[in-house]
N, C-alpha and C. Protein backbone atom coordinates (compact mmCIF):
# COMPACT_ATOMS: atom_id res chain seq x y z
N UNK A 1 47.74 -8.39 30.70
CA UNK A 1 47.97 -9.55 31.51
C UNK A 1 48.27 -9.08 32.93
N UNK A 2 47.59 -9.84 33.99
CA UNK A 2 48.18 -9.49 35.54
C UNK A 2 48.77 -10.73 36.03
N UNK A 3 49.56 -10.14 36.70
CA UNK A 3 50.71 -11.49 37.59
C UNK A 3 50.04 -11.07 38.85
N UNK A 4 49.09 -12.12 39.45
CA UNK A 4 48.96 -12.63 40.86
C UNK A 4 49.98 -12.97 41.62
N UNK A 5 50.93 -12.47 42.92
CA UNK A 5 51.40 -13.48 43.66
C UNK A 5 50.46 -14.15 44.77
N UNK A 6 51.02 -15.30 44.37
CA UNK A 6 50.03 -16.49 45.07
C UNK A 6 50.69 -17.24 46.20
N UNK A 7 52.12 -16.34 46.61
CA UNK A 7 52.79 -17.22 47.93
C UNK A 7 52.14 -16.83 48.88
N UNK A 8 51.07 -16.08 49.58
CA UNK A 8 50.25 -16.34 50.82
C UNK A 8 49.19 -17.06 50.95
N UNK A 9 48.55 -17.39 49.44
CA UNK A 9 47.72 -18.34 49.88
C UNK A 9 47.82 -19.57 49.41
N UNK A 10 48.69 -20.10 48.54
CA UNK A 10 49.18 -21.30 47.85
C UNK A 10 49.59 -22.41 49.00
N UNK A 11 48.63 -23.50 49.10
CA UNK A 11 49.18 -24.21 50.03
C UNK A 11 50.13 -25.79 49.53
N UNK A 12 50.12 -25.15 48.08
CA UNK A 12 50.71 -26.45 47.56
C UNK A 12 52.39 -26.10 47.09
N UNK A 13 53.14 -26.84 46.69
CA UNK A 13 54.30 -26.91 47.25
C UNK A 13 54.53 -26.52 45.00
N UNK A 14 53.83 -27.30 45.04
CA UNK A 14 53.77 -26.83 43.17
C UNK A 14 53.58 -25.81 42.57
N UNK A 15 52.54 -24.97 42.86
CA UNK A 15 52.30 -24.03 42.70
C UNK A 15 54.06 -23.02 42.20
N UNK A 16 53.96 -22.29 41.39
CA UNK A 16 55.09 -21.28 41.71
C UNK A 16 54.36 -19.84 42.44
N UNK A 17 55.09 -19.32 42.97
CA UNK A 17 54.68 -17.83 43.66
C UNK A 17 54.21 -16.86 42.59
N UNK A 18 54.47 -16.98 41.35
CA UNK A 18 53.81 -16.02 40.31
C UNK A 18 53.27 -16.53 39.67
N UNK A 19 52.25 -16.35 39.15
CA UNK A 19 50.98 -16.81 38.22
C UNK A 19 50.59 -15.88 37.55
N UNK A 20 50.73 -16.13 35.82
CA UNK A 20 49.88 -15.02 35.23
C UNK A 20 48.34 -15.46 34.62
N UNK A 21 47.58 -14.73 34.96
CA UNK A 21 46.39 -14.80 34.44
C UNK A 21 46.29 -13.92 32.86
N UNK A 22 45.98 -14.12 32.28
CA UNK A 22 45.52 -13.53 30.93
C UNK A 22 44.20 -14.26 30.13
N UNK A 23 43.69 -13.35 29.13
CA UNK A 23 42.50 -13.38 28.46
C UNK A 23 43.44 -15.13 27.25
N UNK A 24 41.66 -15.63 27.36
CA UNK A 24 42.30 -17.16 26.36
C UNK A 24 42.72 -16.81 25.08
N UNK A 25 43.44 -17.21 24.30
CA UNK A 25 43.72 -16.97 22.95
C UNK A 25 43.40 -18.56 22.20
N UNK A 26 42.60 -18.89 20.90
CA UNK A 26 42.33 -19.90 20.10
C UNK A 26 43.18 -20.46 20.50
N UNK A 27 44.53 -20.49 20.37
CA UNK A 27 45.34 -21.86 20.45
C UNK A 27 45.64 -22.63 21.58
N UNK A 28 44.69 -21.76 23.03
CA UNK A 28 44.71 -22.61 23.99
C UNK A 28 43.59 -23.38 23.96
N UNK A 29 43.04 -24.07 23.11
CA UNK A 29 41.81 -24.39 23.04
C UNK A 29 42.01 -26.05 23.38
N UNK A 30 43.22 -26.90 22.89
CA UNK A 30 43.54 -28.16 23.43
C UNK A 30 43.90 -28.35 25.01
N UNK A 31 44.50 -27.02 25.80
CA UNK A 31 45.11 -27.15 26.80
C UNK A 31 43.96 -26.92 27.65
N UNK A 32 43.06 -26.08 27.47
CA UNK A 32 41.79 -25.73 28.11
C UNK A 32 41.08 -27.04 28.07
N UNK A 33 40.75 -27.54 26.87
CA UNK A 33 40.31 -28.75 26.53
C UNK A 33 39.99 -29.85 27.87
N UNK A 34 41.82 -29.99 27.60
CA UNK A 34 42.53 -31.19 28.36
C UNK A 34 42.31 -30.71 30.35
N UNK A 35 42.31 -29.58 30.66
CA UNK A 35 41.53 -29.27 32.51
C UNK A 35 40.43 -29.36 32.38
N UNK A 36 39.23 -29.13 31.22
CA UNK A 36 38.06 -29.26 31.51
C UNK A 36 38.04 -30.93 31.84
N UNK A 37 38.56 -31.39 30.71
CA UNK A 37 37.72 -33.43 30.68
C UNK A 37 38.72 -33.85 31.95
N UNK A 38 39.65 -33.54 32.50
CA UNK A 38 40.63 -33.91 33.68
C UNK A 38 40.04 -33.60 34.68
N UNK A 39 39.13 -32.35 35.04
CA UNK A 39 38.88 -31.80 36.14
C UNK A 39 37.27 -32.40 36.07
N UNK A 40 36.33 -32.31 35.18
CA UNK A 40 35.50 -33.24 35.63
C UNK A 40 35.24 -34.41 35.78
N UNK A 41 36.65 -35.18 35.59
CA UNK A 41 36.90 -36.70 35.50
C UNK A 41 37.21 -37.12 37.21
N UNK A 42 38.22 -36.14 38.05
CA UNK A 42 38.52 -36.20 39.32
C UNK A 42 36.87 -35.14 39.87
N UNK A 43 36.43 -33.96 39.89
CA UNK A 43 35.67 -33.80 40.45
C UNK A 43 34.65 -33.79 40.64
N UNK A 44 34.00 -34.67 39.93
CA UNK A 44 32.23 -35.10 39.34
C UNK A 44 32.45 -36.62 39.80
N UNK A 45 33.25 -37.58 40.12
CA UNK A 45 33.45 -38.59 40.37
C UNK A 45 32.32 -39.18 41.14
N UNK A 46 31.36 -40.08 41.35
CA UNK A 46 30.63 -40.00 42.76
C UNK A 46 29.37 -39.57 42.38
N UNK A 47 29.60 -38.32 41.87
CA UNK A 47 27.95 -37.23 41.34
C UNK A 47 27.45 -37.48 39.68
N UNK A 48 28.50 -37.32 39.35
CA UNK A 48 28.19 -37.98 37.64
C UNK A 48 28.48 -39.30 37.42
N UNK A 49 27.49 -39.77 36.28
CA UNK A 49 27.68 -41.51 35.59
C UNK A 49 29.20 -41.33 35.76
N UNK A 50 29.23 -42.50 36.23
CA UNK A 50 30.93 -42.99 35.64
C UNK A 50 31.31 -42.96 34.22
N UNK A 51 29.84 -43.64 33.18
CA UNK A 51 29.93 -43.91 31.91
C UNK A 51 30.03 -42.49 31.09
N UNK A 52 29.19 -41.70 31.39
CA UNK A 52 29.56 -39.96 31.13
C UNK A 52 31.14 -39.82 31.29
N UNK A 53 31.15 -39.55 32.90
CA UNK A 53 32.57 -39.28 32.70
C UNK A 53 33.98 -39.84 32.19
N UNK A 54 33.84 -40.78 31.80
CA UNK A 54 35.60 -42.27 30.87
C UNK A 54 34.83 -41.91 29.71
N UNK A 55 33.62 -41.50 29.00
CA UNK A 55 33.14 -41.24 27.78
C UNK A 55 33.25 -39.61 27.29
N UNK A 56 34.30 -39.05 28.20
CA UNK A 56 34.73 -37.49 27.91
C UNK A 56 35.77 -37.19 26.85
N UNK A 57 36.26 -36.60 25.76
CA UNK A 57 37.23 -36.77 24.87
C UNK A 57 37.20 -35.41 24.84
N UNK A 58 38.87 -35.14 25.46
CA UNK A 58 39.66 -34.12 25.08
C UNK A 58 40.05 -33.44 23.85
N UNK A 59 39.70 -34.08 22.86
CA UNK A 59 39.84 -33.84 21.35
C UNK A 59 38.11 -33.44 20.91
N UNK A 60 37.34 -34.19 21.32
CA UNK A 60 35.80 -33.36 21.20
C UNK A 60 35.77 -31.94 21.92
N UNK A 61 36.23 -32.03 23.12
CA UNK A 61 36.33 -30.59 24.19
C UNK A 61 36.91 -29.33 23.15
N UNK A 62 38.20 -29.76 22.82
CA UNK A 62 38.80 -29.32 21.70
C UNK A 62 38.32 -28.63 20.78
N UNK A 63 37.48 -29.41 20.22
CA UNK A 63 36.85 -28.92 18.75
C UNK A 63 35.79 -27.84 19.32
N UNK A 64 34.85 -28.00 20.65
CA UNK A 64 34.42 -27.19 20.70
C UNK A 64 35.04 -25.68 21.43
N UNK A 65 36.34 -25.90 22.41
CA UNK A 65 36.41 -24.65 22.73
C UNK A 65 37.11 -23.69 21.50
N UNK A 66 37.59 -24.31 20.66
CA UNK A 66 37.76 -23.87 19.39
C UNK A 66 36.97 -22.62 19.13
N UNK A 67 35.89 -23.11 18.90
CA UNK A 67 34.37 -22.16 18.37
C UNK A 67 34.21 -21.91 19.71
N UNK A 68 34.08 -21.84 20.83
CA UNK A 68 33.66 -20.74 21.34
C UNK A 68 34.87 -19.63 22.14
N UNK A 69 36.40 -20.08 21.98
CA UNK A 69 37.19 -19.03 21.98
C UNK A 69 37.19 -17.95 20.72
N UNK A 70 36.50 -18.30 19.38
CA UNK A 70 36.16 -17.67 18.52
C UNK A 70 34.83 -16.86 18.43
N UNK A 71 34.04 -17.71 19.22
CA UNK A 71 32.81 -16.67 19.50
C UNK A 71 32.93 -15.18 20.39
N UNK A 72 32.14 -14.53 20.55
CA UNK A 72 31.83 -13.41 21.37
C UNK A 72 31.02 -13.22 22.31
N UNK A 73 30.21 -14.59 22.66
CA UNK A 73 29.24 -14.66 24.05
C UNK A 73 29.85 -14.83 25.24
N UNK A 74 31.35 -15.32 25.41
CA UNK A 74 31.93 -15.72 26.47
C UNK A 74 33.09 -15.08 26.22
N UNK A 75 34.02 -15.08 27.85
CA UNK A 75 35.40 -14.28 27.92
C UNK A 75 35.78 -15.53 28.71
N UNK A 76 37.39 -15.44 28.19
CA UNK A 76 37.96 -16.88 29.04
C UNK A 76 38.91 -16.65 29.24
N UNK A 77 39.52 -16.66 30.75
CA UNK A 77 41.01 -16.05 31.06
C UNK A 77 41.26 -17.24 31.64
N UNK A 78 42.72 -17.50 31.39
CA UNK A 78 43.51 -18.94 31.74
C UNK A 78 44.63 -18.03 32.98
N UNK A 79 44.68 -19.22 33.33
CA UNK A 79 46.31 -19.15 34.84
C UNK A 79 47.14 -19.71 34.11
N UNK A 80 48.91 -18.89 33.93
CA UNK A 80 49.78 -20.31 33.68
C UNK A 80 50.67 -19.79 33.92
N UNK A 81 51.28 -20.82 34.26
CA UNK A 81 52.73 -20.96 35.11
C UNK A 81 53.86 -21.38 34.36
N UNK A 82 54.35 -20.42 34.35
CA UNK A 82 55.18 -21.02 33.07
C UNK A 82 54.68 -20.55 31.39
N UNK A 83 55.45 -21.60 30.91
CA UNK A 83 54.42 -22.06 29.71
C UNK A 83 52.84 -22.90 29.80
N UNK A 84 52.63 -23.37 30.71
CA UNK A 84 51.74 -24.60 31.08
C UNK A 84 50.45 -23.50 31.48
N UNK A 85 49.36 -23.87 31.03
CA UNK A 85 48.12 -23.70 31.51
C UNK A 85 47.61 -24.70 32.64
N UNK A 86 47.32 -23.97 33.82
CA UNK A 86 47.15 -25.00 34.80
C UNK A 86 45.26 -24.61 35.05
N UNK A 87 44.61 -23.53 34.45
CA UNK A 87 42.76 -23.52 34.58
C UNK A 87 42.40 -21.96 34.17
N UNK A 88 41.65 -22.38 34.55
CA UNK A 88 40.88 -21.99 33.47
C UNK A 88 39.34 -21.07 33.85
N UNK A 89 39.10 -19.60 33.48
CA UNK A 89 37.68 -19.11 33.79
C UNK A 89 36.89 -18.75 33.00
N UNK A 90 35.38 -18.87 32.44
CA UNK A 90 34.68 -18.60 31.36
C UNK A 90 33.54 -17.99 32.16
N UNK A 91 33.31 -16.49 31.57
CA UNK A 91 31.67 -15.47 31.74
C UNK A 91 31.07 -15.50 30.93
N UNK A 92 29.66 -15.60 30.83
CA UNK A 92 28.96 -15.36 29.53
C UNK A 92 28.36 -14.68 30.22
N UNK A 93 27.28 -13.21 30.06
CA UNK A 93 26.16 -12.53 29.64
C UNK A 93 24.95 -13.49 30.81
N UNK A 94 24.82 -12.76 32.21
CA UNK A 94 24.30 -13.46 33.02
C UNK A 94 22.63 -13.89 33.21
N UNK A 95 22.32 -14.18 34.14
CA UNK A 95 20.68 -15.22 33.86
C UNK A 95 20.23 -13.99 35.01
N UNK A 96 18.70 -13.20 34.64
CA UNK A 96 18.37 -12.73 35.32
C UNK A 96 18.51 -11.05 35.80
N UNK A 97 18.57 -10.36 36.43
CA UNK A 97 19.38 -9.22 37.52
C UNK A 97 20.69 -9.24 37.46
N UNK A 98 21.60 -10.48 37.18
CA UNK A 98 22.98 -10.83 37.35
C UNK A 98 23.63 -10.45 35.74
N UNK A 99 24.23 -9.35 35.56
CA UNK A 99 24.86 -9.49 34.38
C UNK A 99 26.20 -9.93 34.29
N UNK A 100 26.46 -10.68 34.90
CA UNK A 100 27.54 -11.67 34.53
C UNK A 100 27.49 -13.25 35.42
N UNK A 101 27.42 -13.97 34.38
CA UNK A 101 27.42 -15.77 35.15
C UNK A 101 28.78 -16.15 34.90
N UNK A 102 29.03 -17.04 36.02
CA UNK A 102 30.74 -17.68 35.69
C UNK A 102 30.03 -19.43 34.85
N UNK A 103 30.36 -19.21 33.84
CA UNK A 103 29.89 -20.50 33.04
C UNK A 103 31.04 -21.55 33.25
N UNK A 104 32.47 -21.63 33.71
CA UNK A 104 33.00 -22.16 34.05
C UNK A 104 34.33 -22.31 34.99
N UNK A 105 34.75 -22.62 35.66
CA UNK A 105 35.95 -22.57 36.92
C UNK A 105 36.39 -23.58 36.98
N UNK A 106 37.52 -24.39 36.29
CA UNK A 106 38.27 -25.05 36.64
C UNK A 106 40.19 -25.12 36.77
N UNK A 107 40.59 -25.85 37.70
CA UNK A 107 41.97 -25.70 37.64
C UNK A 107 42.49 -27.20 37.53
N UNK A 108 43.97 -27.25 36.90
CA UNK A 108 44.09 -29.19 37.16
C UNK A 108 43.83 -29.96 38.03
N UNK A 109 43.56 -30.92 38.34
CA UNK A 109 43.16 -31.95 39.44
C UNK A 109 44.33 -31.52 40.91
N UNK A 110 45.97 -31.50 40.31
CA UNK A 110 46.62 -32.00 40.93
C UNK A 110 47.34 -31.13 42.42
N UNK A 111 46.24 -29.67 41.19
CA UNK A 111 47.03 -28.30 41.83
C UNK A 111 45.76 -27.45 42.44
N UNK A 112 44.48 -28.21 42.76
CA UNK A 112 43.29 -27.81 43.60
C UNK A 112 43.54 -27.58 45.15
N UNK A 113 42.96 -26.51 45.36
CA UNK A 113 43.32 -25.55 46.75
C UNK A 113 44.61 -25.14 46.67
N UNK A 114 44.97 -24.77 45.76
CA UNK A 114 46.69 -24.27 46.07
C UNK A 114 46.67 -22.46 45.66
N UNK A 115 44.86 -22.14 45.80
CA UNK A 115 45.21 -20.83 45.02
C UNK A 115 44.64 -20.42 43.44
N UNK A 116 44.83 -21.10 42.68
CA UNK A 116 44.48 -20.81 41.03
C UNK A 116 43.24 -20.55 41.19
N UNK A 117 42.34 -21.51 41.80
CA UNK A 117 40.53 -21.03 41.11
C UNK A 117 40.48 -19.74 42.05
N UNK A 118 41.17 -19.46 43.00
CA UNK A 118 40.66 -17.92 43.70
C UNK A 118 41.11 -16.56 43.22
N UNK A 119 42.26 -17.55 42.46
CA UNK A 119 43.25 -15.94 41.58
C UNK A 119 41.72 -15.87 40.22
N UNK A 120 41.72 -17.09 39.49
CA UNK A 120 40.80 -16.92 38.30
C UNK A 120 39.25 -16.37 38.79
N UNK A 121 38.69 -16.53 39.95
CA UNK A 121 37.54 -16.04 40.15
C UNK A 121 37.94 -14.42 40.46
N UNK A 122 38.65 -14.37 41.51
CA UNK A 122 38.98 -12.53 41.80
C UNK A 122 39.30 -11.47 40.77
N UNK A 123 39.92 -12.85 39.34
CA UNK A 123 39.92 -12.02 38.07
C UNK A 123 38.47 -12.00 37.80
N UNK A 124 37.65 -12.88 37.20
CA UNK A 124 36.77 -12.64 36.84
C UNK A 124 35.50 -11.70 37.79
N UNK A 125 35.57 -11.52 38.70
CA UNK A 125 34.65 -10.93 40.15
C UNK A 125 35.39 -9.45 39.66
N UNK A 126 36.84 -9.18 39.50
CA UNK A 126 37.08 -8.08 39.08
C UNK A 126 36.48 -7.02 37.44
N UNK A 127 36.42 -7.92 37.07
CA UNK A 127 36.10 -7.53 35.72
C UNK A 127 34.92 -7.32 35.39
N UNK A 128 33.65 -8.04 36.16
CA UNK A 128 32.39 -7.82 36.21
C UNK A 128 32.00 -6.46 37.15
N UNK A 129 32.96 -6.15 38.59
CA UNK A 129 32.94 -4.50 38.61
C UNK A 129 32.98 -3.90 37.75
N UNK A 130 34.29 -4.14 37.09
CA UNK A 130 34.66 -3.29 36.11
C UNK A 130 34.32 -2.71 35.09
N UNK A 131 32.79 -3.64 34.50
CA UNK A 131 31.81 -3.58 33.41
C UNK A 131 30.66 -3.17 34.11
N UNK A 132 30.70 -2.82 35.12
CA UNK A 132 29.47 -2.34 35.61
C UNK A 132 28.38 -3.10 36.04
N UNK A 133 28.30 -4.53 36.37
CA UNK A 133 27.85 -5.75 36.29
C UNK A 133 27.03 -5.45 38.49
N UNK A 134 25.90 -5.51 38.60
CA UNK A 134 25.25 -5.89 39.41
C UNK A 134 25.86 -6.68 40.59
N UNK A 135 25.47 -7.81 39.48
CA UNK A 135 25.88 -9.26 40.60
C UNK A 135 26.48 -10.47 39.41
N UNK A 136 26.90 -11.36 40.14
CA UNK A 136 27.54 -12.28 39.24
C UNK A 136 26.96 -13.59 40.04
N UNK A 137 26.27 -14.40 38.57
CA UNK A 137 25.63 -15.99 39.32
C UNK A 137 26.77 -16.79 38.70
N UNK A 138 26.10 -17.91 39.07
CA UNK A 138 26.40 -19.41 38.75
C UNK A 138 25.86 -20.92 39.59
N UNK A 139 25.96 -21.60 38.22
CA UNK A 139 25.22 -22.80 39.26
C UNK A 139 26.52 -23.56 39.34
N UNK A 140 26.18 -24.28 39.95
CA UNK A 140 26.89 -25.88 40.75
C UNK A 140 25.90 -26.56 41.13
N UNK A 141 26.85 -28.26 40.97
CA UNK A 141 25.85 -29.12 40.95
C UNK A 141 25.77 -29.18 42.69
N UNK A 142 24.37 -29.46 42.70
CA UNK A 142 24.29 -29.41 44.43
C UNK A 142 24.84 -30.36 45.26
N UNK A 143 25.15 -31.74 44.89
CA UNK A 143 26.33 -32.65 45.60
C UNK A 143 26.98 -32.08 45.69
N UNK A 144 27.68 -31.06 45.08
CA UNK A 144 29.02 -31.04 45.21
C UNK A 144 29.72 -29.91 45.79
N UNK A 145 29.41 -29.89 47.46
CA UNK A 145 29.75 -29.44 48.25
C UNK A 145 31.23 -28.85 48.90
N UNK A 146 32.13 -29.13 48.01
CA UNK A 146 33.54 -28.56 48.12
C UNK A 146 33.20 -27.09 47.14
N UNK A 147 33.13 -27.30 45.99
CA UNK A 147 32.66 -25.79 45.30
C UNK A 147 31.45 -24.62 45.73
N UNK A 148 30.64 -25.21 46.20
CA UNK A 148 29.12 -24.95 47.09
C UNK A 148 30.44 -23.82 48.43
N UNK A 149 30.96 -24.47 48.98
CA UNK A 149 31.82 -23.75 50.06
C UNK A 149 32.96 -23.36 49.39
N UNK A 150 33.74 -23.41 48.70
CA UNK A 150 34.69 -22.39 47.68
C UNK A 150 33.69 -21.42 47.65
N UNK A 151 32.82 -21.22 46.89
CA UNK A 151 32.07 -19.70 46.37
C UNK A 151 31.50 -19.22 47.59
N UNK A 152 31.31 -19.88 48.62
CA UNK A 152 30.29 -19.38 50.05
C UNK A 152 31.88 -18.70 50.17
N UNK A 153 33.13 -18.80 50.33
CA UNK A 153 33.77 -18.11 50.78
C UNK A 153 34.45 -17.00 50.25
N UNK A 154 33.76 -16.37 48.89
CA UNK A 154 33.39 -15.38 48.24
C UNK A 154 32.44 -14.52 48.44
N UNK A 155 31.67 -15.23 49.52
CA UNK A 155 30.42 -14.23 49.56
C UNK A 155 29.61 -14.67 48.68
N UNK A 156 28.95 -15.88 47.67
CA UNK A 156 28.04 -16.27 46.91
C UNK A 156 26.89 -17.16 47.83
N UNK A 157 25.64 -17.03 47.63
CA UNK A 157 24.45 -17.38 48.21
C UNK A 157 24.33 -18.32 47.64
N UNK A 158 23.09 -19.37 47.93
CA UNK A 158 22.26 -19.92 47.12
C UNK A 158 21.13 -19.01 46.55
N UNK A 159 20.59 -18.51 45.19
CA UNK A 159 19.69 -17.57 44.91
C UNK A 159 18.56 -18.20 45.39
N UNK A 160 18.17 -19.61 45.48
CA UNK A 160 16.87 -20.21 45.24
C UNK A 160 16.75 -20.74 43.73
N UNK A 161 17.23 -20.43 42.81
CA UNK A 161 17.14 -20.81 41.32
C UNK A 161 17.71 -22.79 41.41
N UNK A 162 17.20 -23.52 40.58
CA UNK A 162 17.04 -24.80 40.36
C UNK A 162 17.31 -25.04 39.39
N UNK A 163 18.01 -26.27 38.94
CA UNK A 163 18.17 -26.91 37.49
C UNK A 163 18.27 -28.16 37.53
N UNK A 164 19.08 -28.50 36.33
CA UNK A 164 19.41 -30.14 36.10
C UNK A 164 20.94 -29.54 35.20
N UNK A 165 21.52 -30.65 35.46
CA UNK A 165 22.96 -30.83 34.59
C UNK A 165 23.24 -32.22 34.39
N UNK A 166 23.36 -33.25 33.34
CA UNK A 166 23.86 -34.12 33.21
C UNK A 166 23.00 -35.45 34.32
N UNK A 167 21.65 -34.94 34.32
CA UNK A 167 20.90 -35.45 35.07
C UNK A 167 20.66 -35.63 36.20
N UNK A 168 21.88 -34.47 37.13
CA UNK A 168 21.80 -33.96 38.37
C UNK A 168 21.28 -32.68 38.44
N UNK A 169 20.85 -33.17 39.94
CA UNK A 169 20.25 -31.24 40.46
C UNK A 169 21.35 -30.22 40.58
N UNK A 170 21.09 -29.09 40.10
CA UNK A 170 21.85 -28.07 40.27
C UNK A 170 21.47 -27.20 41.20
N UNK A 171 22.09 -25.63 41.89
CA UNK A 171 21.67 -24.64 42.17
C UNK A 171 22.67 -23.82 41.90
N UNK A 172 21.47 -22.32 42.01
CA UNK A 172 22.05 -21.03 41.55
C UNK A 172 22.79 -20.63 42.66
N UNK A 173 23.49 -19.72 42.39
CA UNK A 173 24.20 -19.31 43.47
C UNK A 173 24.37 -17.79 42.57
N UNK A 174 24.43 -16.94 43.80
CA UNK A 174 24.46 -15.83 43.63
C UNK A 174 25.66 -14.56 44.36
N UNK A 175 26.43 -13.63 43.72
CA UNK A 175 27.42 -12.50 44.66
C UNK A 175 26.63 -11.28 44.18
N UNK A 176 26.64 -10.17 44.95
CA UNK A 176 26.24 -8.96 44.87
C UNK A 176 27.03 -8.04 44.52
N UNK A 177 27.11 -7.62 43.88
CA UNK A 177 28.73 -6.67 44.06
C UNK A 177 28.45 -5.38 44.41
């Protein structure tokens, strides 16, 4: 486990100054759950169906991060403060040249820009050195221009790569390491 201090860049008043990051264990699988359907409920707002998103269940999320904190295709390191899991990072086995994709980055609604998704990415950006990893992708949906500039200020590109998610356009985005 590493303890981030996060009092130079934490601009939120919530935040505490120490944050530990560690690898997910099964039984965070409700708490993980509960930031995924929260965080795309506040930040897909606008870009995704409304009816998608009020049709999200934390108890379905549940059942599946279940099975895939039990699987072996993905690594998932949580932030928490405290006892409390406040987000959350997932790699799987990357698309392309890139051997490592960030398959997911989220932190709670309430505690966005205060720090957590930059401690959970610098973990994960660390660990893909660390494995010997190229470059590290990921998509985002292309509305959604607050994360699009989070990762630009990592140093992540647009690759040119294209998709769909939930019946929006996506793009790749790409870091070099």
């Amino acid at each position: 486990m590493c303890f981030l201090p996060l009092a130079a860049c934490c601009q939120n008043p919530d935040i505490p100054s120490e944050l530990a990051i560690r690898p997910a264990r099964r039984g965070d699988a409700e708490a993980i759950a509960g930031i995924h359907v929260r965080s795309w409920q506040a930040a897909y707002r606008g870009m995704l169906d409304d009816e998608l998103l009020d049709s999200l269940s934390v108890s379905e999320r549940a059942r599946s991060w279940r099975g895939w904190l039990a699987g072996t295709v993905s690594s998932t390191v949580v932030a928490e403060s405290g006892t409390q899991l406040v987000g959350f990072c997932t790699t799987v086995s990357g698309r392309g040249a890139a051997g490592c994709e960030i398959a997911a980055l989220y932190v709670e609604p309430e505690l966005v820009r205060g720090g957590i998704g930059s401690a959970l990415l610098r973990e994960a950006l660390a660990a893909a050195r660390t494995n010997g990893n190229a470059a590290v992708a990921l998509w985002v949906l292309e509305a959604n221009e607050p994360a699009r500039a989070f990762y630009e200020r990592f140093g992540f590109a647009l690759d040119g790569e294209r998709g769909e998610h939930s019946g929006q356009p996506v793009v790749g985005m790409r870091l070099e390491l």
